[in-house]
PDB file of N, CA and C in Angstrom:
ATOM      1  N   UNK A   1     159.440  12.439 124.896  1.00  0.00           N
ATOM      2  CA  UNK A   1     159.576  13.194 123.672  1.00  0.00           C
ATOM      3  C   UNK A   1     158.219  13.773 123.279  1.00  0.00           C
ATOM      4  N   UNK A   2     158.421  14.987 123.138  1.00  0.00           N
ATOM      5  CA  UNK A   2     156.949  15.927 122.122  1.00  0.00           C
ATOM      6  C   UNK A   2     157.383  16.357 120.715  1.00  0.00           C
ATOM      7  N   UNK A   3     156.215  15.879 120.108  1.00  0.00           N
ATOM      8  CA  UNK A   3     156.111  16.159 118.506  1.00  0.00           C
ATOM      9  C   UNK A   3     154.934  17.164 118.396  1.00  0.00           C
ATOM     10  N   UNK A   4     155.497  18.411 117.214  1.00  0.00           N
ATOM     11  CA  UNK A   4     154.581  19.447 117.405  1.00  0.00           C
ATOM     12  C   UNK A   4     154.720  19.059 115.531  1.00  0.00           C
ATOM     13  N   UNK A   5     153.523  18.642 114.648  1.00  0.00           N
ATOM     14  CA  UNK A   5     153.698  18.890 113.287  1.00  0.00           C
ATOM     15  C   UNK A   5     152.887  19.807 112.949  1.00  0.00           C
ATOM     16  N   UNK A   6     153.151  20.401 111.670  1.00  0.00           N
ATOM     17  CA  UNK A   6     152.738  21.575 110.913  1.00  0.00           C
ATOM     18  C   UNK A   6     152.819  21.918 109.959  1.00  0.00           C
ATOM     19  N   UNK A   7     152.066  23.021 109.081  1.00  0.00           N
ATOM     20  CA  UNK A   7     152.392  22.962 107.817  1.00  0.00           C
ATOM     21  C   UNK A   7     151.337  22.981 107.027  1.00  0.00           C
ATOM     22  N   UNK A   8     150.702  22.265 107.074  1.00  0.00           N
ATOM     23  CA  UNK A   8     149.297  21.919 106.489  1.00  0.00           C
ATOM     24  C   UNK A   8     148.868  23.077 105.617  1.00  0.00           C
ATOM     25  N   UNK A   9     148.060  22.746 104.687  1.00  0.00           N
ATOM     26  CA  UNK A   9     146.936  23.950 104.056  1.00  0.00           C
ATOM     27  C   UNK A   9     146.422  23.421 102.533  1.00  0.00           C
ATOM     28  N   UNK A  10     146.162  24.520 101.933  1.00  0.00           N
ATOM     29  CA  UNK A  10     145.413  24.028 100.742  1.00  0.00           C
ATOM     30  C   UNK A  10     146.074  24.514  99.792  1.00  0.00           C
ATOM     31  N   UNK A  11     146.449  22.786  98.728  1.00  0.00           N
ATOM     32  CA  UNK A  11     147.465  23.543  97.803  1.00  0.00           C
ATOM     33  C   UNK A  11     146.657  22.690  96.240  1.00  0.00           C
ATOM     34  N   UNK A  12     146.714  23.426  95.266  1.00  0.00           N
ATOM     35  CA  UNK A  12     146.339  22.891  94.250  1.00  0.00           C
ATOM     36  C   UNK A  12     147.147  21.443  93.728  1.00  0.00           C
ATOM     37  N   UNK A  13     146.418  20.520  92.876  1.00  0.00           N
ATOM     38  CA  UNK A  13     146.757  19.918  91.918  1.00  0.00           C
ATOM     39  C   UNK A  13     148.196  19.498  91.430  1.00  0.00           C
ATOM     40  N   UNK A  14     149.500  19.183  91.518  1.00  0.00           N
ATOM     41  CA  UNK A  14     150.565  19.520  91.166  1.00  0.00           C
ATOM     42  C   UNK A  14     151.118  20.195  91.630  1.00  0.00           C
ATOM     43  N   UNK A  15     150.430  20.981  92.867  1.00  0.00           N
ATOM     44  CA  UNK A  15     151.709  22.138  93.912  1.00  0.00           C
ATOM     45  C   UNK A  15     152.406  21.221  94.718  1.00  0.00           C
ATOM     46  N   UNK A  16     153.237  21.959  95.858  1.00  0.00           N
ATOM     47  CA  UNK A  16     154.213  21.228  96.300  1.00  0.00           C
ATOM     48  C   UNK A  16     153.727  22.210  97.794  1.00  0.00           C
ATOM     49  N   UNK A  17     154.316  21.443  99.047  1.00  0.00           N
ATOM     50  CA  UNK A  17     153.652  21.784 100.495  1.00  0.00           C
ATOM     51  C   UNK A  17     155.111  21.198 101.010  1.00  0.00           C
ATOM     52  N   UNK A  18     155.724  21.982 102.260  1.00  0.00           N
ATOM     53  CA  UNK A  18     156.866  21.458 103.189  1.00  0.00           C
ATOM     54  C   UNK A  18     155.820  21.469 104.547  1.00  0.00           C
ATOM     55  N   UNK A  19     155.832  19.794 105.268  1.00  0.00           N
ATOM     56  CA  UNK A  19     155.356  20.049 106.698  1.00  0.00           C
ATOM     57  C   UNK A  19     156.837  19.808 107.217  1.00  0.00           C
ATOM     58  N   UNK A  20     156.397  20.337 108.747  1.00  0.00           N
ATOM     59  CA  UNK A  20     157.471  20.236 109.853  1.00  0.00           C
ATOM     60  C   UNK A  20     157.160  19.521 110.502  1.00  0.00           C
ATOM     61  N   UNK A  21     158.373  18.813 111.200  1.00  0.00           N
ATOM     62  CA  UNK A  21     157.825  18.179 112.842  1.00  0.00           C
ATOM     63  C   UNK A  21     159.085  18.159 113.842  1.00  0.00           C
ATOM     64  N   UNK A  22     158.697  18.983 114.343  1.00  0.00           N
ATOM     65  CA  UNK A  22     159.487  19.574 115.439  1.00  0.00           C
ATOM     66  C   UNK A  22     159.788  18.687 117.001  1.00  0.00           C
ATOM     67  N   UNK A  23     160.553  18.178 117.002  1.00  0.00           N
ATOM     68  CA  UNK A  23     160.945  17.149 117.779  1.00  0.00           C
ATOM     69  C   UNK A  23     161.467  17.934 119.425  1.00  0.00           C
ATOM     70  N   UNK A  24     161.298  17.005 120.664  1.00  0.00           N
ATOM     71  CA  UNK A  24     161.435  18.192 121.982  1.00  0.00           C
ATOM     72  C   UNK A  24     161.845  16.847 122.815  1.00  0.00           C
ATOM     73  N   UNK A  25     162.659  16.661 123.205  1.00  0.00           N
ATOM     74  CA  UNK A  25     162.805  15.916 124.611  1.00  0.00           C
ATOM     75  C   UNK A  25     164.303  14.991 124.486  1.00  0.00           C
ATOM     76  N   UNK A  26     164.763  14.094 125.081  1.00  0.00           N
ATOM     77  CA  UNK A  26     166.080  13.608 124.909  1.00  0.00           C
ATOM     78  C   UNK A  26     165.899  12.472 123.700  1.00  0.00           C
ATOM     79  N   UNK A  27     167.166  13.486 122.949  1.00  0.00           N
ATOM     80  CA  UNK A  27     166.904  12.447 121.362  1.00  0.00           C
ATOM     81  C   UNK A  27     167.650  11.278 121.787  1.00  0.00           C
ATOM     82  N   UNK A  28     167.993  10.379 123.033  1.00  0.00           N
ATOM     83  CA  UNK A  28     168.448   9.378 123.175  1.00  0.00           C
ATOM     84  C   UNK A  28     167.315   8.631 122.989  1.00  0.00           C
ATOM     85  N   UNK A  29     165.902   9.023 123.589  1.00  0.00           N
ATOM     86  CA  UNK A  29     164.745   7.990 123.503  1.00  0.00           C
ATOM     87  C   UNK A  29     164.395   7.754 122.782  1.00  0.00           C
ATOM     88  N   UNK A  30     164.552   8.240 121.055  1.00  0.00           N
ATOM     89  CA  UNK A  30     164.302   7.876 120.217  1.00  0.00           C
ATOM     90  C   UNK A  30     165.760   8.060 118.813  1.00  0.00           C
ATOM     91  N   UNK A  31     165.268   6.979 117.857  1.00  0.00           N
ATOM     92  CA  UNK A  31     166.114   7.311 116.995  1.00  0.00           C
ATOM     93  C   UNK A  31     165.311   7.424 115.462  1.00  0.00           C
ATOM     94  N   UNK A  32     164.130   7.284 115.482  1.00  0.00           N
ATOM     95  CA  UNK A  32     163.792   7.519 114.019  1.00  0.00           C
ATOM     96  C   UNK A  32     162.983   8.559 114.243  1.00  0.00           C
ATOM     97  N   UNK A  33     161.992   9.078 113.021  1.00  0.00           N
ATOM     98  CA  UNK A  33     160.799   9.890 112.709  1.00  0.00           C
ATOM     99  C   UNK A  33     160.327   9.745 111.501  1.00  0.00           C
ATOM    100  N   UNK A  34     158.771   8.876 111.855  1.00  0.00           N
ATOM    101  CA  UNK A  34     158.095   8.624 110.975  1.00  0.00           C
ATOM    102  C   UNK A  34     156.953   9.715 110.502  1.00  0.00           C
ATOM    103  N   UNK A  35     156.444   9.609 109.214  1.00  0.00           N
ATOM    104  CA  UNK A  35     155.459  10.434 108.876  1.00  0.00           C
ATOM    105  C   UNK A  35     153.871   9.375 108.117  1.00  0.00           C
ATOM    106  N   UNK A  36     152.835   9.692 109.050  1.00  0.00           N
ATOM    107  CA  UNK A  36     152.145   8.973 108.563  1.00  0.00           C
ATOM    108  C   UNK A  36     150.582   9.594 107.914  1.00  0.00           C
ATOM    109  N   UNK A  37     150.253   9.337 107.403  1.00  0.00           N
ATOM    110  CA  UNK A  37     148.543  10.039 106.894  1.00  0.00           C
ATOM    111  C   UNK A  37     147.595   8.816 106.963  1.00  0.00           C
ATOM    112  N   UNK A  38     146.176   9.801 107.059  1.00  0.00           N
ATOM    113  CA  UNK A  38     145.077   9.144 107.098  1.00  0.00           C
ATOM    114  C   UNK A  38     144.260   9.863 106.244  1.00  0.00           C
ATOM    115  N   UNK A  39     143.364   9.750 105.355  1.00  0.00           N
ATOM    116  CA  UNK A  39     142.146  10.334 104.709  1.00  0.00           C
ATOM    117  C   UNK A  39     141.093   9.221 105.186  1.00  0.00           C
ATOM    118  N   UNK A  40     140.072  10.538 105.442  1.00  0.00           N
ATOM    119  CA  UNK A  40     138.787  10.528 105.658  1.00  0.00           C
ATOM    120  C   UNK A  40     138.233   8.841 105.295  1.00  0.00           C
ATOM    121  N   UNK A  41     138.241   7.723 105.749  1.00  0.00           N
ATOM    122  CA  UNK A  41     137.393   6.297 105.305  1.00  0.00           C
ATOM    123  C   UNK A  41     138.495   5.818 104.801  1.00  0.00           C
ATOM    124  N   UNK A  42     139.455   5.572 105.344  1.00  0.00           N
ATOM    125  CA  UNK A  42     140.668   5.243 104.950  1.00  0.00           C
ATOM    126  C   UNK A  42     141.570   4.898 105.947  1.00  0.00           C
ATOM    127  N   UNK A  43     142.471   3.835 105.864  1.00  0.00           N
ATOM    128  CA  UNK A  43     143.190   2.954 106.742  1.00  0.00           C
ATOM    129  C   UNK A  43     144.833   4.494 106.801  1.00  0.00           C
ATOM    130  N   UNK A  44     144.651   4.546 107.883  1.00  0.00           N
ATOM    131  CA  UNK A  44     146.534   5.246 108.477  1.00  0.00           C
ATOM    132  C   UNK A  44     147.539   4.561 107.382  1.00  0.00           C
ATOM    133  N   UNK A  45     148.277   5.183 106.638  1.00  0.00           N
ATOM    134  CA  UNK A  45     149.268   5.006 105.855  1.00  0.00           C
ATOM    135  C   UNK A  45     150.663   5.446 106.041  1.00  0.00           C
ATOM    136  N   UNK A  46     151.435   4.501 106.379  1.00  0.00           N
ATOM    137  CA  UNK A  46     152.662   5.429 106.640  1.00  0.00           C
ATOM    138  C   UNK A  46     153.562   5.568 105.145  1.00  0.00           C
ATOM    139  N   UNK A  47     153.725   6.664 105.611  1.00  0.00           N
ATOM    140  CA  UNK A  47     154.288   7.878 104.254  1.00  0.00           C
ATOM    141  C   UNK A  47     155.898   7.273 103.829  1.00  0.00           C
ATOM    142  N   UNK A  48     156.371   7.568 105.071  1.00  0.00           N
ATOM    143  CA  UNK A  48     158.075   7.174 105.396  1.00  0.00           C
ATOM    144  C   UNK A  48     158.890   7.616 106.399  1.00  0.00           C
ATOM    145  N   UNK A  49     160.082   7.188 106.761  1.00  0.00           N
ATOM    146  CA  UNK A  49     160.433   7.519 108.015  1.00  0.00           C
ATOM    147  C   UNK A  49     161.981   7.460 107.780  1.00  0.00           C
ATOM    148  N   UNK A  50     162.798   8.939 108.419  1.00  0.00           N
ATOM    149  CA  UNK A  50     164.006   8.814 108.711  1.00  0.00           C
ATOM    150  C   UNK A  50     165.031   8.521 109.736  1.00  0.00           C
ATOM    151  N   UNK A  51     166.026   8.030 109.856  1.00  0.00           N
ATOM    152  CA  UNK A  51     166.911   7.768 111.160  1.00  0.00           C
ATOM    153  C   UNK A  51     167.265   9.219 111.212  1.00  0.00           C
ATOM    154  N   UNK A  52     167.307   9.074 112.781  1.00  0.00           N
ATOM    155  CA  UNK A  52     167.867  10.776 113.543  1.00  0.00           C
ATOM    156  C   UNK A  52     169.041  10.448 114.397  1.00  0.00           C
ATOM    157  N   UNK A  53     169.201   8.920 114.666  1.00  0.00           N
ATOM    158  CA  UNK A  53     170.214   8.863 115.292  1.00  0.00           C
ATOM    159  C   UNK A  53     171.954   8.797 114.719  1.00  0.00           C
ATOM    160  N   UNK A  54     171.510   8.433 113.555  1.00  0.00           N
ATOM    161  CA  UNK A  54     172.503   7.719 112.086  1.00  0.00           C
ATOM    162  C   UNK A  54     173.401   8.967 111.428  1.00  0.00           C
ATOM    163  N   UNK A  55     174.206   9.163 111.338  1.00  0.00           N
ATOM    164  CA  UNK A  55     174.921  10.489 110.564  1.00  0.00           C
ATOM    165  C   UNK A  55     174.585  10.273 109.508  1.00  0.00           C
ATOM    166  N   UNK A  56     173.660   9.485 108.385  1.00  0.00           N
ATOM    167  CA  UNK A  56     173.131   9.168 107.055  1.00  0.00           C
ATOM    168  C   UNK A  56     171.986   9.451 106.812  1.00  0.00           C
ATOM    169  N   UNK A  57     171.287   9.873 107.905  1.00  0.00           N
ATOM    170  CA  UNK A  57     169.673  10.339 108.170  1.00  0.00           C
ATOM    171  C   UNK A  57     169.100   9.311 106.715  1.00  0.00           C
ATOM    172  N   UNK A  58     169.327   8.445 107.009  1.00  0.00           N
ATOM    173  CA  UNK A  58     168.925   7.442 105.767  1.00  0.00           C
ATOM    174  C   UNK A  58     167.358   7.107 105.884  1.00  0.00           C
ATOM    175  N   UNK A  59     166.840   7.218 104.937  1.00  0.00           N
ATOM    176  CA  UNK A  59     165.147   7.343 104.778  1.00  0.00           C
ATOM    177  C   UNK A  59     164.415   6.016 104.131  1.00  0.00           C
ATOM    178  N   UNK A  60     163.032   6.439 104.051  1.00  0.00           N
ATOM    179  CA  UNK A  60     162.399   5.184 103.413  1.00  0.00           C
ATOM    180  C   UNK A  60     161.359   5.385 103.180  1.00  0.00           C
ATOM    181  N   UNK A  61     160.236   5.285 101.734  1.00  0.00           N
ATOM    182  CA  UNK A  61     159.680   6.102 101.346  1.00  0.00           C
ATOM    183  C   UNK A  61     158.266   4.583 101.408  1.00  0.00           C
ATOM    184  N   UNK A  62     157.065   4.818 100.736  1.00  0.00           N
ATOM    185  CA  UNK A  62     155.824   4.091 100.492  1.00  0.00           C
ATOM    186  C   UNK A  62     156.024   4.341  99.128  1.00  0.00           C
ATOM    187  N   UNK A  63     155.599   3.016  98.933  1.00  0.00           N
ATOM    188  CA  UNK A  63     155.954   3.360  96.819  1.00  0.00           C
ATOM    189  C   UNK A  63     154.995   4.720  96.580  1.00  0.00           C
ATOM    190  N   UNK A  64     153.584   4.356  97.190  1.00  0.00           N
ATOM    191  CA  UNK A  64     152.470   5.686  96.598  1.00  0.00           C
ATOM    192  C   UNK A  64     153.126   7.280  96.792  1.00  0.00           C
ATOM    193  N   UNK A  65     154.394   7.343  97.357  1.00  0.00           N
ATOM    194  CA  UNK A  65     154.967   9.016  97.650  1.00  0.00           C
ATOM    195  C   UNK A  65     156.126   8.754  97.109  1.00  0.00           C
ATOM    196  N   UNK A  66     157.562   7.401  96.652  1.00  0.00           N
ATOM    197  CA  UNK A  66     158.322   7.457  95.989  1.00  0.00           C
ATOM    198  C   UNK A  66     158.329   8.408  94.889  1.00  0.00           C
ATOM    199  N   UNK A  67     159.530   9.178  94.951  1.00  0.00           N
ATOM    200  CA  UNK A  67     159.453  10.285  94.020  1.00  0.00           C
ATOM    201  C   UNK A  67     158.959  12.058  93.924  1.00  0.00           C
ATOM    202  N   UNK A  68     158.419  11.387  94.917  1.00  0.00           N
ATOM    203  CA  UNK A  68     157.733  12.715  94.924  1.00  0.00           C
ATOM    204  C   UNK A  68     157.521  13.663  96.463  1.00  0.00           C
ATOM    205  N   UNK A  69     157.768  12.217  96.913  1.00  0.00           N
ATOM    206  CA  UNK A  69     158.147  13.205  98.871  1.00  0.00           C
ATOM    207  C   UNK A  69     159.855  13.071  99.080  1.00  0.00           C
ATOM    208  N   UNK A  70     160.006  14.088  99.539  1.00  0.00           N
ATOM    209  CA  UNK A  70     161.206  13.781 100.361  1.00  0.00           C
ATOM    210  C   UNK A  70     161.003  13.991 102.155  1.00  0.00           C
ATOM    211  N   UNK A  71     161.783  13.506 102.786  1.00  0.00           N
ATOM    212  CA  UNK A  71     162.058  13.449 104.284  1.00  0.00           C
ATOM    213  C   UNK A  71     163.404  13.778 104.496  1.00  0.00           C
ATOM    214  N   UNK A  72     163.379  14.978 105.236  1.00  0.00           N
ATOM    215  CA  UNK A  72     164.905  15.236 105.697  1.00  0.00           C
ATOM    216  C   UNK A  72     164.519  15.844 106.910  1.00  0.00           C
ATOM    217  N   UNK A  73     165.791  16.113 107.730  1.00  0.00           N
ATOM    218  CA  UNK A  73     166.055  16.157 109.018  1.00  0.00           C
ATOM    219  C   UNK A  73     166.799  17.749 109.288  1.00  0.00           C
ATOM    220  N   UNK A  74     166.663  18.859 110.214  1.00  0.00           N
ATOM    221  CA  UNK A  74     167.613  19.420 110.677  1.00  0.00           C
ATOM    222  C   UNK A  74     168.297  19.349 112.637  1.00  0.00           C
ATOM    223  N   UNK A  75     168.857  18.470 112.714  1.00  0.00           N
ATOM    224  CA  UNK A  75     169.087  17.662 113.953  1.00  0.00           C
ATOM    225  C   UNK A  75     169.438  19.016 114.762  1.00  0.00           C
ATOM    226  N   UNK A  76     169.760  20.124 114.434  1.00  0.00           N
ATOM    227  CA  UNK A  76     170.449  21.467 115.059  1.00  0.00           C
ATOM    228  C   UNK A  76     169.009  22.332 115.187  1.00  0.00           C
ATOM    229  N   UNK A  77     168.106  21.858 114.731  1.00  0.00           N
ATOM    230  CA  UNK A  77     166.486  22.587 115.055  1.00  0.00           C
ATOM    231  C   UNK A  77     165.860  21.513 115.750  1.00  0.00           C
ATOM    232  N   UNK A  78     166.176  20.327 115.428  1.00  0.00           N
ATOM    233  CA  UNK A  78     165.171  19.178 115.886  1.00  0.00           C
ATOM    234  C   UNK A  78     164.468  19.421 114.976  1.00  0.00           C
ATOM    235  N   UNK A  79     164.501  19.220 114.131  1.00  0.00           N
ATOM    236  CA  UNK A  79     163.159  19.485 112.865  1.00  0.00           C
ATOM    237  C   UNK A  79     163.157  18.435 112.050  1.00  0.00           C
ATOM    238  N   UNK A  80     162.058  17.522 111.442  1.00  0.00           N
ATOM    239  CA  UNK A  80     162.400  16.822 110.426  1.00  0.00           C
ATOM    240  C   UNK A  80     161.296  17.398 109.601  1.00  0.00           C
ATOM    241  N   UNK A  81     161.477  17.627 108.210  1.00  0.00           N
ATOM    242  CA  UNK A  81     160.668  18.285 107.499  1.00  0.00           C
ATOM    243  C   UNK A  81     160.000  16.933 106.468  1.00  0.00           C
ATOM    244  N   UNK A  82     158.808  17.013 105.613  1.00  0.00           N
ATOM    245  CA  UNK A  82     158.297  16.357 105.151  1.00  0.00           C
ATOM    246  C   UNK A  82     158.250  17.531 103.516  1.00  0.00           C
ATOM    247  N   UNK A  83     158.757  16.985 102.643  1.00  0.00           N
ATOM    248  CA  UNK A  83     158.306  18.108 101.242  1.00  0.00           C
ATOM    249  C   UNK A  83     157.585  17.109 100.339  1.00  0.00           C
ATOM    250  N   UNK A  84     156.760  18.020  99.913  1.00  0.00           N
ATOM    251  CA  UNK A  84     155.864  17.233  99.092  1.00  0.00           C
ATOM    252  C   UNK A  84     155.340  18.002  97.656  1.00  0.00           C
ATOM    253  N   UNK A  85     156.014  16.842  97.002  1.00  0.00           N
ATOM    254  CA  UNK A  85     155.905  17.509  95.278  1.00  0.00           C
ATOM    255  C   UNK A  85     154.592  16.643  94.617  1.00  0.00           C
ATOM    256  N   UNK A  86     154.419  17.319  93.703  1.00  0.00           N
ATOM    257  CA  UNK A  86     153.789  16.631  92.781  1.00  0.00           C
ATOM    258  C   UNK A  86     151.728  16.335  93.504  1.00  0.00           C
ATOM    259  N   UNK A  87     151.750  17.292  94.335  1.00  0.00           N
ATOM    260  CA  UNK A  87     150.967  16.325  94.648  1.00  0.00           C
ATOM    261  C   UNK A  87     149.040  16.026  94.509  1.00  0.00           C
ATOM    262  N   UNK A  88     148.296  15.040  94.541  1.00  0.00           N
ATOM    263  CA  UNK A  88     147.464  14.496  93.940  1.00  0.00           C
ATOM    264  C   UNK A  88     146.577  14.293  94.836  1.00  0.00           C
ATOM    265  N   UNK A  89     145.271  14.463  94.195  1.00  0.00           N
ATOM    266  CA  UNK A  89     143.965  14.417  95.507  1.00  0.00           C
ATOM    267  C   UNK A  89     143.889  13.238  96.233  1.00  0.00           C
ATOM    268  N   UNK A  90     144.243  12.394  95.721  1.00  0.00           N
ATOM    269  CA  UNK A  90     145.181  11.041  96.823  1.00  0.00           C
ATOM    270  C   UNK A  90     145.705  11.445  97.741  1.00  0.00           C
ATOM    271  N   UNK A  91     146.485  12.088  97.751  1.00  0.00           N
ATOM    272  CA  UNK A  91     147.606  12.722  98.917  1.00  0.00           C
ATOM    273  C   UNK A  91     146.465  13.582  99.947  1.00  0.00           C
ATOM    274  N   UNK A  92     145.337  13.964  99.731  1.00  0.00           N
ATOM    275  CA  UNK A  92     144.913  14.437 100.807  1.00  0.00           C
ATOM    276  C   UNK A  92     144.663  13.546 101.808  1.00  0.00           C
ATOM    277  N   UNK A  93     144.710  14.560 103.398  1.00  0.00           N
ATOM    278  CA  UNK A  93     144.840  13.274 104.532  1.00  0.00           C
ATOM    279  C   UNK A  93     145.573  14.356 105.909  1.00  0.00           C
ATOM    280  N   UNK A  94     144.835  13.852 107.060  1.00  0.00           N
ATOM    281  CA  UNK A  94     145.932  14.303 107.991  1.00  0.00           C
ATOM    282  C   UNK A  94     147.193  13.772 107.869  1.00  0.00           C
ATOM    283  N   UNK A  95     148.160  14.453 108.302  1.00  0.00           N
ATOM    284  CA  UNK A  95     149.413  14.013 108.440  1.00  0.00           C
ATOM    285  C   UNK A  95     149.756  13.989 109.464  1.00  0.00           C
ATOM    286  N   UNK A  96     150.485  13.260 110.479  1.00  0.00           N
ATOM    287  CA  UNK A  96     151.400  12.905 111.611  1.00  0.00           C
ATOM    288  C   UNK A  96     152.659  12.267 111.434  1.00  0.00           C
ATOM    289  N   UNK A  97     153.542  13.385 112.368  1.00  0.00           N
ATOM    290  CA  UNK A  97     154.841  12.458 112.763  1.00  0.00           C
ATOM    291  C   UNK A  97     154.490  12.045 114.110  1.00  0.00           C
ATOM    292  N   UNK A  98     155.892  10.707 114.231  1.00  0.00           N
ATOM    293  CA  UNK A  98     155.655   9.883 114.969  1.00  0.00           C
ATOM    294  C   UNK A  98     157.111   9.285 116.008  1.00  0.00           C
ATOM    295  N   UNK A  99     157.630   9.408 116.504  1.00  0.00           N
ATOM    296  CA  UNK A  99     158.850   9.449 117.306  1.00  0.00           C
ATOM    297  C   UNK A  99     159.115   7.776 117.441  1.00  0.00           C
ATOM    298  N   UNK A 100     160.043   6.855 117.065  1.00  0.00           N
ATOM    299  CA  UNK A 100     160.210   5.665 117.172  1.00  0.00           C
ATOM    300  C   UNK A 100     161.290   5.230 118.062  1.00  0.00           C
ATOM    301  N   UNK A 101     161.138   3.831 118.095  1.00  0.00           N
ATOM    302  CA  UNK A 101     162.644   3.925 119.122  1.00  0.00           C
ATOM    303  C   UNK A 101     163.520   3.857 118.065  1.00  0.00           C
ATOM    304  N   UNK A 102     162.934   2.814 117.142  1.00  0.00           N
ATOM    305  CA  UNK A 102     164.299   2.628 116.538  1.00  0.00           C
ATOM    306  C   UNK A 102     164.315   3.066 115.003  1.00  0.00           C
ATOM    307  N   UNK A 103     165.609   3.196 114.227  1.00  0.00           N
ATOM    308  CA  UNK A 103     165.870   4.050 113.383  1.00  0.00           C
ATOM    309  C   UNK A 103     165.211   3.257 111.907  1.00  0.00           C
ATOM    310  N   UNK A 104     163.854   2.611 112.454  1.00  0.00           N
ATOM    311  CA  UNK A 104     163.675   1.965 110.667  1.00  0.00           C
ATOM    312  C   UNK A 104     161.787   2.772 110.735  1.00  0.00           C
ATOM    313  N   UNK A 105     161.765   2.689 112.156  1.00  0.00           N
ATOM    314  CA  UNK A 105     160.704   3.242 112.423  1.00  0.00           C
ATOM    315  C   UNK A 105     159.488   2.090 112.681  1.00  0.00           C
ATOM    316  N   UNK A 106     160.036   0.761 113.018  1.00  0.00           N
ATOM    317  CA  UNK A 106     159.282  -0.182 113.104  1.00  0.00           C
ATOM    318  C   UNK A 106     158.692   0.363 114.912  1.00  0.00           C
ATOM    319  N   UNK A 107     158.992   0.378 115.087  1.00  0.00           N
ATOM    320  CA  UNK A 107     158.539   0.361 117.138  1.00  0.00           C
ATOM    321  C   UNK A 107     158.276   2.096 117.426  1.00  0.00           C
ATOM    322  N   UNK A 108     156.405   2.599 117.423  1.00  0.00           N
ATOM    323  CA  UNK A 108     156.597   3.631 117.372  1.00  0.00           C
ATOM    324  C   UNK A 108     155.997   4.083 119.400  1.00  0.00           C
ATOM    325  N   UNK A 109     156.801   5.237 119.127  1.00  0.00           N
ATOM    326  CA  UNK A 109     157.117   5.639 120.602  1.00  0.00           C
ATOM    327  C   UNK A 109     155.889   6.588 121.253  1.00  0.00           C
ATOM    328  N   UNK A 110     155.575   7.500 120.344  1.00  0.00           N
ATOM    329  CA  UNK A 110     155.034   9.187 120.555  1.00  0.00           C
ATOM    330  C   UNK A 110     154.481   9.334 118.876  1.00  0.00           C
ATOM    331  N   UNK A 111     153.599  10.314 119.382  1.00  0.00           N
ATOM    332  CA  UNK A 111     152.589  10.690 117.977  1.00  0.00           C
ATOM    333  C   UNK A 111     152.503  12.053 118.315  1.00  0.00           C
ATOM    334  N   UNK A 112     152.777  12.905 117.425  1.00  0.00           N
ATOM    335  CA  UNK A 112     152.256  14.268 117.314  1.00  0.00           C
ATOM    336  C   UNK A 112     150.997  14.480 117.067  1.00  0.00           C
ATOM    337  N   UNK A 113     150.376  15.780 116.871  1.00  0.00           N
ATOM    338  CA  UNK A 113     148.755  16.019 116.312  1.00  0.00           C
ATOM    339  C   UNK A 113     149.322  15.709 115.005  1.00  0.00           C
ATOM    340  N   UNK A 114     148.114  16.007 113.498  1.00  0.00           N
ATOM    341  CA  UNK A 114     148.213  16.184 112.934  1.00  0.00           C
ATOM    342  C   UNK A 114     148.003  16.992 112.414  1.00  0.00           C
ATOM    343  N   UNK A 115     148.303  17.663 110.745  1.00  0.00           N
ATOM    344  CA  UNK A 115     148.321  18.461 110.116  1.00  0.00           C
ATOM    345  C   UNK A 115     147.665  18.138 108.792  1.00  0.00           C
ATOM    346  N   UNK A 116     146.404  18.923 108.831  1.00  0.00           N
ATOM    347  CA  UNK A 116     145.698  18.821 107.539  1.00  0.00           C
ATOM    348  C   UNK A 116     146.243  18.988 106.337  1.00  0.00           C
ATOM    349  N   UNK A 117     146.622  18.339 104.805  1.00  0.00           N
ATOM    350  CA  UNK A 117     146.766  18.510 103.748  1.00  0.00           C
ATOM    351  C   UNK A 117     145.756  18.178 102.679  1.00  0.00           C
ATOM    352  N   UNK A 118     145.005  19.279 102.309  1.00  0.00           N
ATOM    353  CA  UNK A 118     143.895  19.372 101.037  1.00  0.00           C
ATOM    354  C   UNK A 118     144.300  19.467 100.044  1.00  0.00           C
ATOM    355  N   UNK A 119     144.313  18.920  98.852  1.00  0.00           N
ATOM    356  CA  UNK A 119     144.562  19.201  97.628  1.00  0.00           C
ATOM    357  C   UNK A 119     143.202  19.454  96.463  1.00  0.00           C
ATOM    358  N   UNK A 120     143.310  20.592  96.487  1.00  0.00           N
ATOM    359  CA  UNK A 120     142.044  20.742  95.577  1.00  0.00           C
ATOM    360  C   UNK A 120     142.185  21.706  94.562  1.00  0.00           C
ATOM    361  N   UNK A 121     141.873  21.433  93.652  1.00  0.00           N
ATOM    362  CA  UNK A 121     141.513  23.007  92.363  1.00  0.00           C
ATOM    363  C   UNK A 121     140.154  24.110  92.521  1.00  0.00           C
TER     364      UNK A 121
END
């Protein structure tokens, strides 16, 4: 499996940013897609992660993005998108998805690049 994510850029204070992550190879080898960030002196955080194998594309968020990210899936693009509201100079950080085997996203498989998100005024 190849993960291509994207999206990234510079959004103010309270704007809102959609990344992609574009999924490529037999979706039997995997069944979740996680999204994770890192800022600069700072431990990898995973964001949250949805099942791709599940007809419920049922998700799971990090309290610090509860509310304010969503994770959804278009299984007919291979796409799982990452939207991000609300968001706070905290939230800056590369971002990566991450291809798992399994649909909670505990066992991860494949890592995409990442995608820069700045939040600045």
């Amino acid at each position: 499996v190849q993960l291509q994510a994207s999206g990234g850029g510079l959004v103010h204070p309270g704007g809102s940013l959609r990344l992609s992550c574009v999924h490529s190879g037999p979706t039997l080898d995997f069944n979740g897609i996680a999204w994770f960030r890192q800022a600069p002196g700072k431990e990898r955080e995973r964001v949250g992660c949805i099942a791709i194998s599940s007809s419920d594309g049922r998700t799971s968020y990090a309290d610090s993005v509860k509310g304010r990210f969503t994770i959804s899936r278009d299984n007919a693009k291979n796409t799982v998108y990452l939207q991000m509201n609300s968001l706070k100079p905290d939230d800056m950080a590369v971002y990566y998805c991450a291809a798992a085997i399994d649909s909670q996203c505990r066992v991860l498989k494949r890592w995409g690049q990442g995608t820069l998100v700045t939040v600045s005024s």
